[in-house]
Protein backbone atom coordinates (compact mmCIF):
# COMPACT_ATOMS: atom_id res chain seq x y z
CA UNK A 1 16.06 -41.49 -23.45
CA UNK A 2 14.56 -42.71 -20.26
CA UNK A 3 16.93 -41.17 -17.75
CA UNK A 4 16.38 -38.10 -19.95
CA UNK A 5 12.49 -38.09 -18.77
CA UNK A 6 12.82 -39.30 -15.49
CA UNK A 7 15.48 -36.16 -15.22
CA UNK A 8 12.69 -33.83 -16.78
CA UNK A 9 9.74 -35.06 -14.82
CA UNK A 10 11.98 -34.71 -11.44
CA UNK A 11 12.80 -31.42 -12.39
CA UNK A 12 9.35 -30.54 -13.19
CA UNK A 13 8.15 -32.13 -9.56
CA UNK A 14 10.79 -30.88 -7.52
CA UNK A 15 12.10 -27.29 -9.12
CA UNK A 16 8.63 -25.91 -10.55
CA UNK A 17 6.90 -25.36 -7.46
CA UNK A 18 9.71 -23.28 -5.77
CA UNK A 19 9.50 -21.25 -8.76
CA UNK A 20 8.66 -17.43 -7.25
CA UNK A 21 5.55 -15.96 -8.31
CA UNK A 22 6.61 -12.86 -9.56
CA UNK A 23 4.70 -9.37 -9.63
CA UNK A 24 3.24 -8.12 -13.10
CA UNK A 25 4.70 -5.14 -13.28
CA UNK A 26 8.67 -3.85 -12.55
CA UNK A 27 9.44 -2.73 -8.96
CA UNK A 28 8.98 1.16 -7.59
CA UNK A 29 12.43 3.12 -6.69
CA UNK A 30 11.74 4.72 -3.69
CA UNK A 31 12.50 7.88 -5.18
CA UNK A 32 9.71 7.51 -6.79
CA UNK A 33 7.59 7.11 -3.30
CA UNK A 34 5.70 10.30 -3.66
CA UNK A 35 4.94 10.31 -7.73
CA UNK A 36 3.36 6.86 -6.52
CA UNK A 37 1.40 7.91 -3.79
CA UNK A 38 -0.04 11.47 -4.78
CA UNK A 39 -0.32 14.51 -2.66
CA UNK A 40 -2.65 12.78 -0.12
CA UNK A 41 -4.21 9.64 1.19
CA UNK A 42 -6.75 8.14 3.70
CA UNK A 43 -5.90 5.81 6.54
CA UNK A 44 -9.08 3.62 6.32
CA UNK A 45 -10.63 0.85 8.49
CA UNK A 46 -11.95 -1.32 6.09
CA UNK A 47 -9.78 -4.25 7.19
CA UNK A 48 -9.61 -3.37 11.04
CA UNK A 49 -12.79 -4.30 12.37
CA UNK A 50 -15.08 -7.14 11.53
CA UNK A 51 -18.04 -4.95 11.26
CA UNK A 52 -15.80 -3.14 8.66
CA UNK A 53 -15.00 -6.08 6.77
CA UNK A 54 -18.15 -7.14 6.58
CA UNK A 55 -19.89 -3.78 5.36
CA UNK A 56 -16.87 -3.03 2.77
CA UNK A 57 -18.54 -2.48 -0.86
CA UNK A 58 -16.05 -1.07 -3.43
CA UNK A 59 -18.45 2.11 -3.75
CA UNK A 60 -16.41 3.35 -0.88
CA UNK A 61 -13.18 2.95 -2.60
CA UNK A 62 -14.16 4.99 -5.81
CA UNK A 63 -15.95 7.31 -3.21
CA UNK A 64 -12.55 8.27 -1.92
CA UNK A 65 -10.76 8.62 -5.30
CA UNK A 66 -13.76 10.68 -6.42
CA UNK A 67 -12.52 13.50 -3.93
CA UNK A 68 -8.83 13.07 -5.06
CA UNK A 69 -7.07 10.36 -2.47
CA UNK A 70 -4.23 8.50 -4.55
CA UNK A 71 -3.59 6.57 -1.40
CA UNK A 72 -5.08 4.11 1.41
CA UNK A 73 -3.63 2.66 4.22
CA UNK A 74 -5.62 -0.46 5.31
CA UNK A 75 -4.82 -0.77 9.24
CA UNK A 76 -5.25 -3.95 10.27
CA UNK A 77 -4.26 -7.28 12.78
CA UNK A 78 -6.96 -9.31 11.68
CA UNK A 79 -5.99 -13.16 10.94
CA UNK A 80 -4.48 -13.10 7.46
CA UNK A 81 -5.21 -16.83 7.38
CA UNK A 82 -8.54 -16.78 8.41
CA UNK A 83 -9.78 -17.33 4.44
CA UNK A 84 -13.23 -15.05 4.94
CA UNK A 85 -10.93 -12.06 5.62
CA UNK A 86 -8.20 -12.72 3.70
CA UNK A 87 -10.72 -12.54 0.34
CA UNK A 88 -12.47 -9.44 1.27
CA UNK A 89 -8.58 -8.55 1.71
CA UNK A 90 -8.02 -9.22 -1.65
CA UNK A 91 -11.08 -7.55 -2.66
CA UNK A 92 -10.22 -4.32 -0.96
CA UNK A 93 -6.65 -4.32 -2.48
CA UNK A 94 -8.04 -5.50 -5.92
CA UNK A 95 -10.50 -2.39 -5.72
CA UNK A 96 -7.95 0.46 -4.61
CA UNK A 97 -5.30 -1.06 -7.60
CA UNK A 98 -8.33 -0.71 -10.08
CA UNK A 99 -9.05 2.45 -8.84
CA UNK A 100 -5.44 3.63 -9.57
CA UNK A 101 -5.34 4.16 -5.65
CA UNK A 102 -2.25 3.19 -4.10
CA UNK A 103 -3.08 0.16 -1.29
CA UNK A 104 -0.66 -0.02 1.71
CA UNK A 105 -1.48 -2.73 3.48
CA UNK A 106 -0.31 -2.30 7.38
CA UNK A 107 -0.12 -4.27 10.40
CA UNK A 108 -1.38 -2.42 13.48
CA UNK A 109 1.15 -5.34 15.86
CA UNK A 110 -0.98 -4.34 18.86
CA UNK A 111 -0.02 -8.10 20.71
CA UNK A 112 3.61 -7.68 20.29
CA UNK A 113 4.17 -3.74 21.16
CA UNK A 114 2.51 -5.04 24.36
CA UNK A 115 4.28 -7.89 25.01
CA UNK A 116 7.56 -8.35 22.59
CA UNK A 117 7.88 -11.81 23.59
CA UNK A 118 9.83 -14.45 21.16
CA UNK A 119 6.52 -16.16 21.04
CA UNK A 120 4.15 -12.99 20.24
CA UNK A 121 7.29 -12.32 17.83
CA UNK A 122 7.09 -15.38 15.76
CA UNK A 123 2.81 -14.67 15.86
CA UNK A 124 3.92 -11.34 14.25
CA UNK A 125 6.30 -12.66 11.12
CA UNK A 126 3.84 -15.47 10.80
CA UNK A 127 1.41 -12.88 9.81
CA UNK A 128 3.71 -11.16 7.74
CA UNK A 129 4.58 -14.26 5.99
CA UNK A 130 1.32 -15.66 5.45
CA UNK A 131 0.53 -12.06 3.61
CA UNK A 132 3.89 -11.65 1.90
CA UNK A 133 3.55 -15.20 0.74
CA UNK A 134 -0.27 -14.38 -0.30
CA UNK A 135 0.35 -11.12 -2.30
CA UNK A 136 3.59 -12.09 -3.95
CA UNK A 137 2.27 -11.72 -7.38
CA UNK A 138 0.29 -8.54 -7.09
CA UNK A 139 1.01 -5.38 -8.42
CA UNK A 140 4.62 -3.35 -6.95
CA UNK A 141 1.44 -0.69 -6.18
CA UNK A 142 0.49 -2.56 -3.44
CA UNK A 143 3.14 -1.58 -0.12
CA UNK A 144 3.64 -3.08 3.01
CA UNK A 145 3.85 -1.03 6.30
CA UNK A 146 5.27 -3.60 8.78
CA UNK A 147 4.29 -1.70 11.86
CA UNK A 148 2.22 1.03 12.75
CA UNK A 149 3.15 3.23 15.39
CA UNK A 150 5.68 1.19 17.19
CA UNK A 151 4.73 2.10 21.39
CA UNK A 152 4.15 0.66 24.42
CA UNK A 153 6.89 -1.87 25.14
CA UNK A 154 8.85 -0.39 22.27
CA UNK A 155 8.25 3.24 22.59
CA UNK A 156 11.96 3.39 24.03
CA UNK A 157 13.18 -0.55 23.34
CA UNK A 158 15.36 1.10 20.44
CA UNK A 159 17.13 -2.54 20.08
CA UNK A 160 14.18 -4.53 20.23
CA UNK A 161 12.47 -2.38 17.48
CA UNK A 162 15.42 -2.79 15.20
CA UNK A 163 15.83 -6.50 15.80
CA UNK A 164 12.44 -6.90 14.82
CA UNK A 165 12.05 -5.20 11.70
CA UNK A 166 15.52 -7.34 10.82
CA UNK A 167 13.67 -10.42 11.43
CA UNK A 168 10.59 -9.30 9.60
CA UNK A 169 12.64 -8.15 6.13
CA UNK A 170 14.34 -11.55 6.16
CA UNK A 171 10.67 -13.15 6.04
CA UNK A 172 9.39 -10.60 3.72
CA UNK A 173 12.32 -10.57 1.38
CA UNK A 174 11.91 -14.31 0.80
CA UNK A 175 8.66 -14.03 -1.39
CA UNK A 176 8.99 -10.07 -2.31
CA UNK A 177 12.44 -9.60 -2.61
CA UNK A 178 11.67 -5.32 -4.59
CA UNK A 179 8.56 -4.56 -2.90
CA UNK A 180 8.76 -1.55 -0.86
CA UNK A 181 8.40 -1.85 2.77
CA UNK A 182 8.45 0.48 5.53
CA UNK A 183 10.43 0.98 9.03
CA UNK A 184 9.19 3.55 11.29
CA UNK A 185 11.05 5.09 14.24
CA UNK A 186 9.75 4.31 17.84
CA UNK A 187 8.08 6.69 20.20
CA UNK A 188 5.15 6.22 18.29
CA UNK A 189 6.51 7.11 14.78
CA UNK A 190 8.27 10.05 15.80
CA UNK A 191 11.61 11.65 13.66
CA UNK A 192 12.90 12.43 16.82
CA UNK A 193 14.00 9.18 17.73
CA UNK A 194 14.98 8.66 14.61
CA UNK A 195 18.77 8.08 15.10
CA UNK A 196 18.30 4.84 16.75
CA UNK A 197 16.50 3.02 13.79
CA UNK A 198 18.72 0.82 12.04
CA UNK A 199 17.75 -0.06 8.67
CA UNK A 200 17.61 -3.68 8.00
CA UNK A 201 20.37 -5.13 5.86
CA UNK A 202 17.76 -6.81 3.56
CA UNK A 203 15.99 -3.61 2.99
CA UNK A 204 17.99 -3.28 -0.33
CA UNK A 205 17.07 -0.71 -2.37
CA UNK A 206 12.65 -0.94 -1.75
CA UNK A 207 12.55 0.51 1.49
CA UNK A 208 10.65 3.29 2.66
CA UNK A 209 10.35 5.52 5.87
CA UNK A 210 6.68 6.14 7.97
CA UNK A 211 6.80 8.43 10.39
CA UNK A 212 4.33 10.75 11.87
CA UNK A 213 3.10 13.28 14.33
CA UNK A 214 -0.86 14.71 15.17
CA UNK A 215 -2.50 11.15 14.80
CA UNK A 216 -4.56 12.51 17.84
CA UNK A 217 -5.11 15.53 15.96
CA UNK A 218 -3.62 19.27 17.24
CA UNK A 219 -3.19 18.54 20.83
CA UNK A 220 -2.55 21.91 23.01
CA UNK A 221 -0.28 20.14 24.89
CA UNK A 222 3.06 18.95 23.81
CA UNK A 223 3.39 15.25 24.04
CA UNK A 224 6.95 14.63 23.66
CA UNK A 225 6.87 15.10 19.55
CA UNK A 226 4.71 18.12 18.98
CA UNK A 227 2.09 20.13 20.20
CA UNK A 228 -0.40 22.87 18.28
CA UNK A 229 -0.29 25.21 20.95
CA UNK A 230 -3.49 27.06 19.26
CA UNK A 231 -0.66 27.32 16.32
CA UNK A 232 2.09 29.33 17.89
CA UNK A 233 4.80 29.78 16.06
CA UNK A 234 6.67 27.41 18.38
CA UNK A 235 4.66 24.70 17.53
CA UNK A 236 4.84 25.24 13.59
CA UNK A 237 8.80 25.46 14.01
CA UNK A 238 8.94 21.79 16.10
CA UNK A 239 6.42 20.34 13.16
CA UNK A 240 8.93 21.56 10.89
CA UNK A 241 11.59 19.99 12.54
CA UNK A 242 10.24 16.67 12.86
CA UNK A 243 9.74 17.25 9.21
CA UNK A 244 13.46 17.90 8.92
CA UNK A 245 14.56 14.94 11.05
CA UNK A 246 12.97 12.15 8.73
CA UNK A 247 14.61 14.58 5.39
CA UNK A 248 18.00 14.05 7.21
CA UNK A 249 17.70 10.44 8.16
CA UNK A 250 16.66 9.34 4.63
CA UNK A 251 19.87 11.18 3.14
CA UNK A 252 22.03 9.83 5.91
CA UNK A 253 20.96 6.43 4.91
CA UNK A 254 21.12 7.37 0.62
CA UNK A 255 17.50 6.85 0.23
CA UNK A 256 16.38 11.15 -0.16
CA UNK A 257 12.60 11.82 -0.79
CA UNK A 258 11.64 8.31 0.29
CA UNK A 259 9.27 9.24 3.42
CA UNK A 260 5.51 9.13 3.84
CA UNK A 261 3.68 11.11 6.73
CA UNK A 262 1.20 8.25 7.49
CA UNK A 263 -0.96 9.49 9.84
CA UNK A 264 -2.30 13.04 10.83
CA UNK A 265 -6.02 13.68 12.03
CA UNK A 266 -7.66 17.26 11.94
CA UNK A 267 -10.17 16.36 15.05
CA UNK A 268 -9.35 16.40 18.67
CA UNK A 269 -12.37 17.74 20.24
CA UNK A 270 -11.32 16.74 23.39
CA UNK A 271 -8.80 19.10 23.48
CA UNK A 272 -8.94 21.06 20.28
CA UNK A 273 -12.87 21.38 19.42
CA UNK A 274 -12.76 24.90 17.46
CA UNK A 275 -13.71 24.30 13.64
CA UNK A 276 -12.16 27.19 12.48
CA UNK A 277 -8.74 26.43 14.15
CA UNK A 278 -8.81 22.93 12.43
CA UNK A 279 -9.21 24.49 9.05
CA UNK A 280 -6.05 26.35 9.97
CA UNK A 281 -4.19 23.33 11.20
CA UNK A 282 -4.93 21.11 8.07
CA UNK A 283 -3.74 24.46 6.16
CA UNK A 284 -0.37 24.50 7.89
CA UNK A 285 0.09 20.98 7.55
CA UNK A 286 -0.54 20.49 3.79
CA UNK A 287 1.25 23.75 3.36
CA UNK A 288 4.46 22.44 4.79
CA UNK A 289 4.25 18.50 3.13
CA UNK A 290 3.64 20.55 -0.07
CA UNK A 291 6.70 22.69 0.45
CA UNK A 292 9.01 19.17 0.79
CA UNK A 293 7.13 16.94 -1.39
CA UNK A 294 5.81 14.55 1.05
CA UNK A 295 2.76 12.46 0.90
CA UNK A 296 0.64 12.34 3.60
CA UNK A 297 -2.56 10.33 4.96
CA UNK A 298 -4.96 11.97 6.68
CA UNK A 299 -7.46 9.88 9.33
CA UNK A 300 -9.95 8.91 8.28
CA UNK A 301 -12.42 7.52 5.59
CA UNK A 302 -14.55 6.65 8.80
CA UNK A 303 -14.57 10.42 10.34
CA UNK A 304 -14.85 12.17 6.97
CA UNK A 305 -17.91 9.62 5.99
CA UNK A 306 -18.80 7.36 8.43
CA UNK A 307 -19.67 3.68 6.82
CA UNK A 308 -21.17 5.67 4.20
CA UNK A 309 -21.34 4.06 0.82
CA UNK A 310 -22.33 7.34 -0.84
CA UNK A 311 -19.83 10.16 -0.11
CA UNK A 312 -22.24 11.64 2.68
CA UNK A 313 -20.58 13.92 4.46
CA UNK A 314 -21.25 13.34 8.31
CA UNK A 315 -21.20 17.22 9.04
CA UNK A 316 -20.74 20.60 7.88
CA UNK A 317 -17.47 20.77 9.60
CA UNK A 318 -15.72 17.70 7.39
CA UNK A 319 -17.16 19.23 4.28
CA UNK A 320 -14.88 21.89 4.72
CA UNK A 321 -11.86 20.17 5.52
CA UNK A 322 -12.87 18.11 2.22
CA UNK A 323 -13.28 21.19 0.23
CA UNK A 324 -9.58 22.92 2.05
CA UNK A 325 -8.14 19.13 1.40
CA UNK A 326 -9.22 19.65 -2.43
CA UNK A 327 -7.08 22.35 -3.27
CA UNK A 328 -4.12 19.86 -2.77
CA UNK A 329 -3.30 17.37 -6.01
């Protein structure tokens, strides 16, 4: 009888705590990606800044789902481990999953597209371990996007890219082994690249594809991926290509459907300033997601309202966008 409880007590002190906190709900098939996230989202900076995190009330997350955005993705590369963040984190995810808005939680990986060095490397799957670790248990709602916009050092480092995204999956899978989480082709997120992303061999089946073009907004000039072009019909063909290219690489690699535009923005007054043209750009743009079913997130929460806490619009000219972006559900 005593070696019986001395068994049971060391299996209670040694096996319990490895025990893997598990989410509440069942995981997401990725074919389910765009049923999950709605028609459209916001790319938000709630988590980016520390101004932001420190001005974050969850008025501004029911805000946003008052005007019909399913989805948010909360750009960041603040310290995860720095506790004052990381609970306004968990705030601002806790608030978009009560709001039945999706949360994607993204790291912006600034330090290592500039210098991909083993040690800014291991800085980066720290991070992502430290958050996987944190937000095992929550919801399969909440996604990961493990790098936004990979450029810089990696716009063309194909192999370097891929290597990392290997490394960060094998963290990742370790505490959220049927969360969805995202690779993104280099050149900025751009399909055209797109046949030299591998996928990682831990993505399983809870993967997901982010690509994207117009994060500047519609550029006259071609930069590589698109251009507007004052919306020639040249340009709307090459968007519809790129569309095309991330289509064909999720069928090549049996995951169909399971792509998310992450980042478009209707402003570029730089180069682009005329109102009326940018109503016509967001037109074409939601037109053609509609047409293949993609979600999209449109920048930002920040240049439709500011740090407003009350829906105020910050001009004329993103009320209408608001009221053009309201005729897509």
């Amino acid at each position: 009888m005593q070696q019986l409880v001395a068994a049971l007590l060391l299996w209670c002190f040694c096996v319990v705590p490895f025990v893997r906190a598990l989410p509440p709900d069942t995981p997401i098939p990725p074919s389910q990606l765009r049923t999950l996230l709605g028609a459209r989202g916001l790319d938000v900076d709630f988590l980016k800044y520390d101004y932001e995190v420190a001005a974050y009330t969850t008025t501004k997350m029911h805000c946003l789902r008052s005007y019909g955005f399913t989805h948010v993705r909360l750009r960041t590369d603040l310290d995860i481990t720095n506790q004052s963040f990381a609970l306004v984190a968990d705030r601002v995810i806790q608030d978009a999953l009560n709001a039945g808005v999706v949360p994607i939680l993204a790291k912006i990986g600034d330090a290592y597209k500039e210098d991909p060095s083993p040690a800014q490397l291991q800085a980066y799957l720290d991070w992502w371990q430290s958050a996987a670790t944190r937000y095992a248990n929550y919801s399969h709602r909440l996604l990961f996007d493990t790098m936004i916009e990979p450029g810089v050092k990696l716009a063309k480092d194909y192999d370097t890219l891929n290597k990392m995204f290997e490394k960060v999956f094998h963290v990742m899978r370790q505490t959220n082994p049927t969360r969805l989480l995202s690779i993104a082709p280099a050149h900025h997120s751009c399909p055209s690249v797109l046949q030299y992303l591998v996928v990682p061999s831990e993505a399983g089946n809870y993967w997901y594809l982010e690509w994207h073009c117009f994060a500047s907004g519609p550029q006259n000039k071609t930069t590589g991926c698109v251009g507007w072009d004052d919306g020639s019909n040249a340009a709307r063909q090459l968007f519809t290509t790129r569309v095309e290219e991330a289509r064909s690489f999720m069928r090549s690699n049996n995951n169909p459907g399971a792509d998310w535009y992450g980042a478009v923005n209707w402003m570029n007054h730089e180069n682009y300033p005329n109102p009326q043209g940018q109503l016509e750009f967001v037109k074409f743009i939601m037109d053609t997601v509609t047409s293949y079913n993609t979600a999209i997130a449109w920048i930002s929460y920040e240049a439709m309202w500011g740090s407003s806490n009350n829906c105020t619009f910050l001009n004329s000219d993103t009320q209408q966008i608001m009221n053009l972006l309201g005729k897509y559900n």
